[in-house]
PDB file of N, CA and C in Angstrom:
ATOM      1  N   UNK A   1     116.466  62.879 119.474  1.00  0.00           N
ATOM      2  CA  UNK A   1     116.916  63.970 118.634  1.00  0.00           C
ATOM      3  C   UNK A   1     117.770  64.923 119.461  1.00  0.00           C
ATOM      4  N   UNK A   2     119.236  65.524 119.021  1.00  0.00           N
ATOM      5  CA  UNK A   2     119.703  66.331 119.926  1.00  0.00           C
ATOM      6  C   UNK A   2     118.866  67.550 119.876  1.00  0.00           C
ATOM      7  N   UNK A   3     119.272  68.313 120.665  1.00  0.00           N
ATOM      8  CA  UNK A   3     118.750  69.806 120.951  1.00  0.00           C
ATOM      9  C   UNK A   3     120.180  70.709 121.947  1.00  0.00           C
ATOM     10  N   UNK A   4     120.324  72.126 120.980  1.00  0.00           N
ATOM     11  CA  UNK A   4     120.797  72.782 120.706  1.00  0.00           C
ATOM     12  C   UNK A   4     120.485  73.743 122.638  1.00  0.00           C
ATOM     13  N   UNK A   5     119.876  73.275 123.377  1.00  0.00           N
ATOM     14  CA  UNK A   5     119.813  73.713 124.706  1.00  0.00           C
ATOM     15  C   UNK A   5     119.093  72.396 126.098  1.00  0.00           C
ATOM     16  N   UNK A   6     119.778  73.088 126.977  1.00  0.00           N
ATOM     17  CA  UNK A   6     119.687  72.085 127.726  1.00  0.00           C
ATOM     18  C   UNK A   6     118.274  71.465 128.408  1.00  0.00           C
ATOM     19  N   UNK A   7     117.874  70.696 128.605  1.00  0.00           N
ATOM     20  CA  UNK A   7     116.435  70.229 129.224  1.00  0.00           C
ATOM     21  C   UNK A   7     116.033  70.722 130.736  1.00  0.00           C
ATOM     22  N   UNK A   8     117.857  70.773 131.378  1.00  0.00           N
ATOM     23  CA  UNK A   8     118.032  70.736 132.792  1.00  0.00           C
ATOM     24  C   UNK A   8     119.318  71.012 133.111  1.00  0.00           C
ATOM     25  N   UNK A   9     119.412  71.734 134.307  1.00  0.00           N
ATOM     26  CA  UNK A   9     120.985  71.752 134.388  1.00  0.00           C
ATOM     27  C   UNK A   9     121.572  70.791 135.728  1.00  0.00           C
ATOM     28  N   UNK A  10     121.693  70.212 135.454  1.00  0.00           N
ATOM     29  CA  UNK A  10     122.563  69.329 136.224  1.00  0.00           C
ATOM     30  C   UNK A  10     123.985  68.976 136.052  1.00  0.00           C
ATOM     31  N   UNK A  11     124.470  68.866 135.017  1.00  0.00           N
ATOM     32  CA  UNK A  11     125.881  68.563 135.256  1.00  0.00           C
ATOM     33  C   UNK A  11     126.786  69.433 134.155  1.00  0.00           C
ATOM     34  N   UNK A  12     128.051  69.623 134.165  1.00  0.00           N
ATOM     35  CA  UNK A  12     128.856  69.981 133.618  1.00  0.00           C
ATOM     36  C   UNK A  12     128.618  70.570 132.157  1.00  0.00           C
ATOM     37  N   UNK A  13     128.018  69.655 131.177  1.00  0.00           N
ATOM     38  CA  UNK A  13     127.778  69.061 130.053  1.00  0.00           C
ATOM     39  C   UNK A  13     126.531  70.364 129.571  1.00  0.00           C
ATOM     40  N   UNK A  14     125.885  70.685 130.845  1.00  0.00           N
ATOM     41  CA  UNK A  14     124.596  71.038 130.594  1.00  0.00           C
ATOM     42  C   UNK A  14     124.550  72.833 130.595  1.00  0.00           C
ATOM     43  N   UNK A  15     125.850  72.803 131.536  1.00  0.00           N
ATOM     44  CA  UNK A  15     126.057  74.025 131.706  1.00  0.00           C
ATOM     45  C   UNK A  15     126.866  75.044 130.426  1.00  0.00           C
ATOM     46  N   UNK A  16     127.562  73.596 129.650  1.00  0.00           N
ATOM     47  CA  UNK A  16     128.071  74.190 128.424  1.00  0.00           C
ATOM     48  C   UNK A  16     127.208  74.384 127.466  1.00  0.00           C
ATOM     49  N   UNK A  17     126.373  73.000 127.456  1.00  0.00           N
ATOM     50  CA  UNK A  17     125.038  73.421 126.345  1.00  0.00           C
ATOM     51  C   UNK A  17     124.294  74.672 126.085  1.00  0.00           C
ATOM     52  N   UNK A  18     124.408  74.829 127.772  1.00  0.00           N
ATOM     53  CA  UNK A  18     123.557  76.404 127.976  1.00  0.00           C
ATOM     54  C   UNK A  18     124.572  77.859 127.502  1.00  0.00           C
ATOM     55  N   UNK A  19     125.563  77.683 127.803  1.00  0.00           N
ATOM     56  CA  UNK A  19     126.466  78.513 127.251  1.00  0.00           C
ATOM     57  C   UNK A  19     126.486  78.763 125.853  1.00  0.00           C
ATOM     58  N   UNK A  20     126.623  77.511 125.274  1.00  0.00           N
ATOM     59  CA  UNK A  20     126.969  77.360 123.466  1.00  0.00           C
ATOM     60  C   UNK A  20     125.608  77.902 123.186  1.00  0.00           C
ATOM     61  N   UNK A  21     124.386  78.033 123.626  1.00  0.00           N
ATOM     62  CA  UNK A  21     123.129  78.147 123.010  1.00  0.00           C
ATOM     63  C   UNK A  21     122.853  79.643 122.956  1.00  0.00           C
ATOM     64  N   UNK A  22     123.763  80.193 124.199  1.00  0.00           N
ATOM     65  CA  UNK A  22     123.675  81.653 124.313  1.00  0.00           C
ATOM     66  C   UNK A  22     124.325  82.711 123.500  1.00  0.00           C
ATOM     67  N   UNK A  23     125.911  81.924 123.618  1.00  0.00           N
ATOM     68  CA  UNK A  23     127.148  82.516 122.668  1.00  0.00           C
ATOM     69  C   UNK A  23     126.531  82.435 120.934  1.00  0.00           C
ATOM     70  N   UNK A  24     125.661  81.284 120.596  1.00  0.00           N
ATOM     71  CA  UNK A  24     125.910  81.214 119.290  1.00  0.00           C
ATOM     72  C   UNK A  24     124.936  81.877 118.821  1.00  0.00           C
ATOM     73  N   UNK A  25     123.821  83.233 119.727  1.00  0.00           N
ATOM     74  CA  UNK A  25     123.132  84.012 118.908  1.00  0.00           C
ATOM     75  C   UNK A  25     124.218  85.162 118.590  1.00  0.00           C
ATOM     76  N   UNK A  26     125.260  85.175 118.815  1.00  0.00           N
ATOM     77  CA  UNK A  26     125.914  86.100 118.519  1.00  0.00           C
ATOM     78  C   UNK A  26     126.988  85.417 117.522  1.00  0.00           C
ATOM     79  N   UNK A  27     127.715  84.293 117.881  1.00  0.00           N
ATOM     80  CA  UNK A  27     128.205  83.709 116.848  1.00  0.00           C
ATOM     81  C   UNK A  27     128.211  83.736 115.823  1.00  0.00           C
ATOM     82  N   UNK A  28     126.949  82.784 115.351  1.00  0.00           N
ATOM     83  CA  UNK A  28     126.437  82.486 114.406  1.00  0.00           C
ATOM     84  C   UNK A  28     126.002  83.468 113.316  1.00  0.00           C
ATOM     85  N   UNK A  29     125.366  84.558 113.711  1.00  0.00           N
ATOM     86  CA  UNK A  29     124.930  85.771 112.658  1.00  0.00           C
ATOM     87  C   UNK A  29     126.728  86.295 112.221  1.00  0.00           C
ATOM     88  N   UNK A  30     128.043  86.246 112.896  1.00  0.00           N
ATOM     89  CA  UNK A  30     129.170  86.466 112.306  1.00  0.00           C
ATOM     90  C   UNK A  30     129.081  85.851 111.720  1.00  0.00           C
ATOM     91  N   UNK A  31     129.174  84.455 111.674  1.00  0.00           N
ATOM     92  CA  UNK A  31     129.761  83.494 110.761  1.00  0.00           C
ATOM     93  C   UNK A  31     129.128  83.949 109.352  1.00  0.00           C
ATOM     94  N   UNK A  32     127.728  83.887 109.637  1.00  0.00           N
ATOM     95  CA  UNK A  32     126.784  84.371 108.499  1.00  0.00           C
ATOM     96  C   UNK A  32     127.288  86.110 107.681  1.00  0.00           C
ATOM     97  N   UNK A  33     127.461  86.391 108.505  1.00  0.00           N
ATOM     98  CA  UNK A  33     127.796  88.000 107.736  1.00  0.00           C
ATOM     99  C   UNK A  33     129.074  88.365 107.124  1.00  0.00           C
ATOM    100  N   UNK A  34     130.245  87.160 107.717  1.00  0.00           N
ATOM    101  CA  UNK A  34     131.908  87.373 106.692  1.00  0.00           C
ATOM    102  C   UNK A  34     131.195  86.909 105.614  1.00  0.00           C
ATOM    103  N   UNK A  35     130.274  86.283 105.328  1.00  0.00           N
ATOM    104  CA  UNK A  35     130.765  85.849 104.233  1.00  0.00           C
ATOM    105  C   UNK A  35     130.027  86.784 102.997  1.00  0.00           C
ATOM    106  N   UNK A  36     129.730  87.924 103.554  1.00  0.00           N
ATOM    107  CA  UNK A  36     128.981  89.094 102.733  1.00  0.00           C
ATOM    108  C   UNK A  36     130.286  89.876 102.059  1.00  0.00           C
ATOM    109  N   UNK A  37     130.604  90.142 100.889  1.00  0.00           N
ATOM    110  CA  UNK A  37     131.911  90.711 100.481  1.00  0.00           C
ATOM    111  C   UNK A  37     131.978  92.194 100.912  1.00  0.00           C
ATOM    112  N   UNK A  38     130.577  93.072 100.699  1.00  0.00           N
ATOM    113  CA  UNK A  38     130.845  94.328 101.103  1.00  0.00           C
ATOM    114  C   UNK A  38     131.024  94.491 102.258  1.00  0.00           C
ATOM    115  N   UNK A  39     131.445  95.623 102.810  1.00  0.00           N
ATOM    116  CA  UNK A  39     132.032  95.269 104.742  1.00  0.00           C
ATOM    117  C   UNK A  39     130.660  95.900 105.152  1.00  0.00           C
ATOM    118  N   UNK A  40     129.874  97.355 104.551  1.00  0.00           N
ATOM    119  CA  UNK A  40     129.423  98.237 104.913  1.00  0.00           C
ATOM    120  C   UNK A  40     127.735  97.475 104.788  1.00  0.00           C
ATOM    121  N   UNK A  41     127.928  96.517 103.941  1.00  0.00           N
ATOM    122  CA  UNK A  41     126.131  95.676 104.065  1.00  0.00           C
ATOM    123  C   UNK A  41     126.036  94.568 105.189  1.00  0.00           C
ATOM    124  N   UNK A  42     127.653  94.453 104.932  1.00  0.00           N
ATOM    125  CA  UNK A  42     128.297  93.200 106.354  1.00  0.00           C
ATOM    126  C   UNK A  42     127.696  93.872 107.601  1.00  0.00           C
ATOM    127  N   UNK A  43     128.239  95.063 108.294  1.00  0.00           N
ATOM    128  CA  UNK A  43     128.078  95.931 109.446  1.00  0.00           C
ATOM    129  C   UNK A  43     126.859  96.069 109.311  1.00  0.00           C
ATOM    130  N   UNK A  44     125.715  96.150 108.624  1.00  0.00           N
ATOM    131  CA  UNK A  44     124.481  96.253 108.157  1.00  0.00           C
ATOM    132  C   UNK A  44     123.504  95.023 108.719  1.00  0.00           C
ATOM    133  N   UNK A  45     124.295  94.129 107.871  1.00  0.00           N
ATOM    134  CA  UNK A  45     123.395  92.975 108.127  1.00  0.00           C
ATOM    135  C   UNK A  45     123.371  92.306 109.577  1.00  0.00           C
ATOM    136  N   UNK A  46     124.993  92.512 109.893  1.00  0.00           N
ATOM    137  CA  UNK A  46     124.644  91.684 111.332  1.00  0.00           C
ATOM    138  C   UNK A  46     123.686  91.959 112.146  1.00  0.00           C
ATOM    139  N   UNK A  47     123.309  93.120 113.099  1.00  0.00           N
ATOM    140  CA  UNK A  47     122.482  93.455 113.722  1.00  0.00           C
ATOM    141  C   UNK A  47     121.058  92.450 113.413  1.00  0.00           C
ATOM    142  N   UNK A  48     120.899  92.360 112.404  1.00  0.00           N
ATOM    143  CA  UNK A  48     119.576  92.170 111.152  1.00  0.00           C
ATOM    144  C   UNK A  48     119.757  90.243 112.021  1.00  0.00           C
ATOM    145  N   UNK A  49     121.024  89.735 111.448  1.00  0.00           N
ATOM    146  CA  UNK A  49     120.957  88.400 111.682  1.00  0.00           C
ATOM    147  C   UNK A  49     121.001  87.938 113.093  1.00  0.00           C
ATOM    148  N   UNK A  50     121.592  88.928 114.030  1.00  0.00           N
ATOM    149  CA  UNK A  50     121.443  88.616 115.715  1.00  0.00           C
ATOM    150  C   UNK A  50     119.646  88.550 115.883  1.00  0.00           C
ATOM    151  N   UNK A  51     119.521  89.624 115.346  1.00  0.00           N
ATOM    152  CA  UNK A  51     117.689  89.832 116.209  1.00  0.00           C
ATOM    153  C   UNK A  51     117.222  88.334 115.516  1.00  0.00           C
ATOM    154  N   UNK A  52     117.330  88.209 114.135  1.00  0.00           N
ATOM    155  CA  UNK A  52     116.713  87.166 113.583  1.00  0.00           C
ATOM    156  C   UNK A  52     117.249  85.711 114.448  1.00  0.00           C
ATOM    157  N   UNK A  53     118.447  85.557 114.646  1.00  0.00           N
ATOM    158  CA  UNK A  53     118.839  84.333 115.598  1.00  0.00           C
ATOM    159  C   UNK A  53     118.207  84.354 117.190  1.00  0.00           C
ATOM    160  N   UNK A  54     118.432  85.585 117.515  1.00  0.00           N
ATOM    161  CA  UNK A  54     117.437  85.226 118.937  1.00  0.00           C
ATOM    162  C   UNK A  54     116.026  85.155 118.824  1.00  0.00           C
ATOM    163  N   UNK A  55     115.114  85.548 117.920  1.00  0.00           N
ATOM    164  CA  UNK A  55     114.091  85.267 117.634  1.00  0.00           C
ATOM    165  C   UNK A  55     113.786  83.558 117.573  1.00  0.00           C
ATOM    166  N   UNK A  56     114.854  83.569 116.506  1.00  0.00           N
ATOM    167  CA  UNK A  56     114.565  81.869 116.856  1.00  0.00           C
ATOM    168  C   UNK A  56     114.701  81.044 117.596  1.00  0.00           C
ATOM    169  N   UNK A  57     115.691  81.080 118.657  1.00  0.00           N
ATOM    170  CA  UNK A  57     115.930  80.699 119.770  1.00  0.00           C
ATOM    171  C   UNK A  57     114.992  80.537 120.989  1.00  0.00           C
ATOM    172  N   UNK A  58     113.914  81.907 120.735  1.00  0.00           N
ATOM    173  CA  UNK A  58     113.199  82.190 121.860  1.00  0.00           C
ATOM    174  C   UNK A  58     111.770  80.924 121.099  1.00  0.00           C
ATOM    175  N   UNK A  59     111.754  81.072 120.159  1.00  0.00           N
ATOM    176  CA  UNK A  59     110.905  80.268 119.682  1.00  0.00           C
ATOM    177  C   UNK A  59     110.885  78.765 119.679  1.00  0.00           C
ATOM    178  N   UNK A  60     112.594  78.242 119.888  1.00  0.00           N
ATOM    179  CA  UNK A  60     112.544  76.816 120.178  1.00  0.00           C
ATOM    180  C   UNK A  60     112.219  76.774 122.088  1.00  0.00           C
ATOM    181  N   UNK A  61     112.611  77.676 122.659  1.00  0.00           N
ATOM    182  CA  UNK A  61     112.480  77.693 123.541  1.00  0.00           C
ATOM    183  C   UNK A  61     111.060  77.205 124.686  1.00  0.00           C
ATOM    184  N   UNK A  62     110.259  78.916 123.442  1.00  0.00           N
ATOM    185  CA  UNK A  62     108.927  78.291 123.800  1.00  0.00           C
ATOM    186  C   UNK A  62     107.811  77.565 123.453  1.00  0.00           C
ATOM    187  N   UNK A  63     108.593  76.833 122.379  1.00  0.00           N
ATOM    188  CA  UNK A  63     107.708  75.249 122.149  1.00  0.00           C
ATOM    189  C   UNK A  63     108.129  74.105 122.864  1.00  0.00           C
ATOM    190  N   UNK A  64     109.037  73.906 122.911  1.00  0.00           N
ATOM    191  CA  UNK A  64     109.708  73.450 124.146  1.00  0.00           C
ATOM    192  C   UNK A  64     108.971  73.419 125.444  1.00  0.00           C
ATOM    193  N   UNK A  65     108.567  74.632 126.028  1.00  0.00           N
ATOM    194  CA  UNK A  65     107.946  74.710 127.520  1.00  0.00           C
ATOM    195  C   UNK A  65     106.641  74.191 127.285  1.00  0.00           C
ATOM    196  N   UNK A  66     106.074  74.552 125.856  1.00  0.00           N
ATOM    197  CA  UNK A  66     104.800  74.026 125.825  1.00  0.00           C
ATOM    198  C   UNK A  66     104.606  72.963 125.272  1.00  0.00           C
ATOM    199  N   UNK A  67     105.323  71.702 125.319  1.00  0.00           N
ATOM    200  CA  UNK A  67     105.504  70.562 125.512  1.00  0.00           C
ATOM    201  C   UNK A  67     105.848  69.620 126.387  1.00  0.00           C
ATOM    202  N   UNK A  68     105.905  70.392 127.570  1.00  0.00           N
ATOM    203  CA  UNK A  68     106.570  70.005 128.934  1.00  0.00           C
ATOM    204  C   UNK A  68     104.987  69.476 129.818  1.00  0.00           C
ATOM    205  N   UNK A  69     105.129  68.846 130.521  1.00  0.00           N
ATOM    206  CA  UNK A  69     103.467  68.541 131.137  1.00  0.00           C
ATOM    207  C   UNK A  69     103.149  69.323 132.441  1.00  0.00           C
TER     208      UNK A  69
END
């Protein structure tokens, strides 16, 4: 199954994974918030959708570790 962060950093590949995984808690809640028509619930909501994206992040994270042996 892919996964959205890296296992290990070793090469090139891994170092971008780790990048893209970082950039897209911020990304991603944009992408999510243009598409809100008002600007002023837009400016509103993002904040709302960053915390909610790193929340989840931290959560794949640490199921992740606690699956590790």
């Amino acid at each position: 199954m892919y996964c959205v962060y890296p296992h290990e950093i070793r090469r090139v590949r891994d170092v971008l994974k780790l990048g893209y995984c970082l950039i897209n808690i911020l990304y991603e809640p944009w992408l999510m918030s243009a598409k809100i028509e008002r600007p002023v619930i837009r400016f509103l909501a993002y904040p709302i959708l960053v915390v909610n994206q790193f929340c989840w992040k931290c959560g794949m994270i640490r199921q992740a570790l606690a699956c590790m042996p």
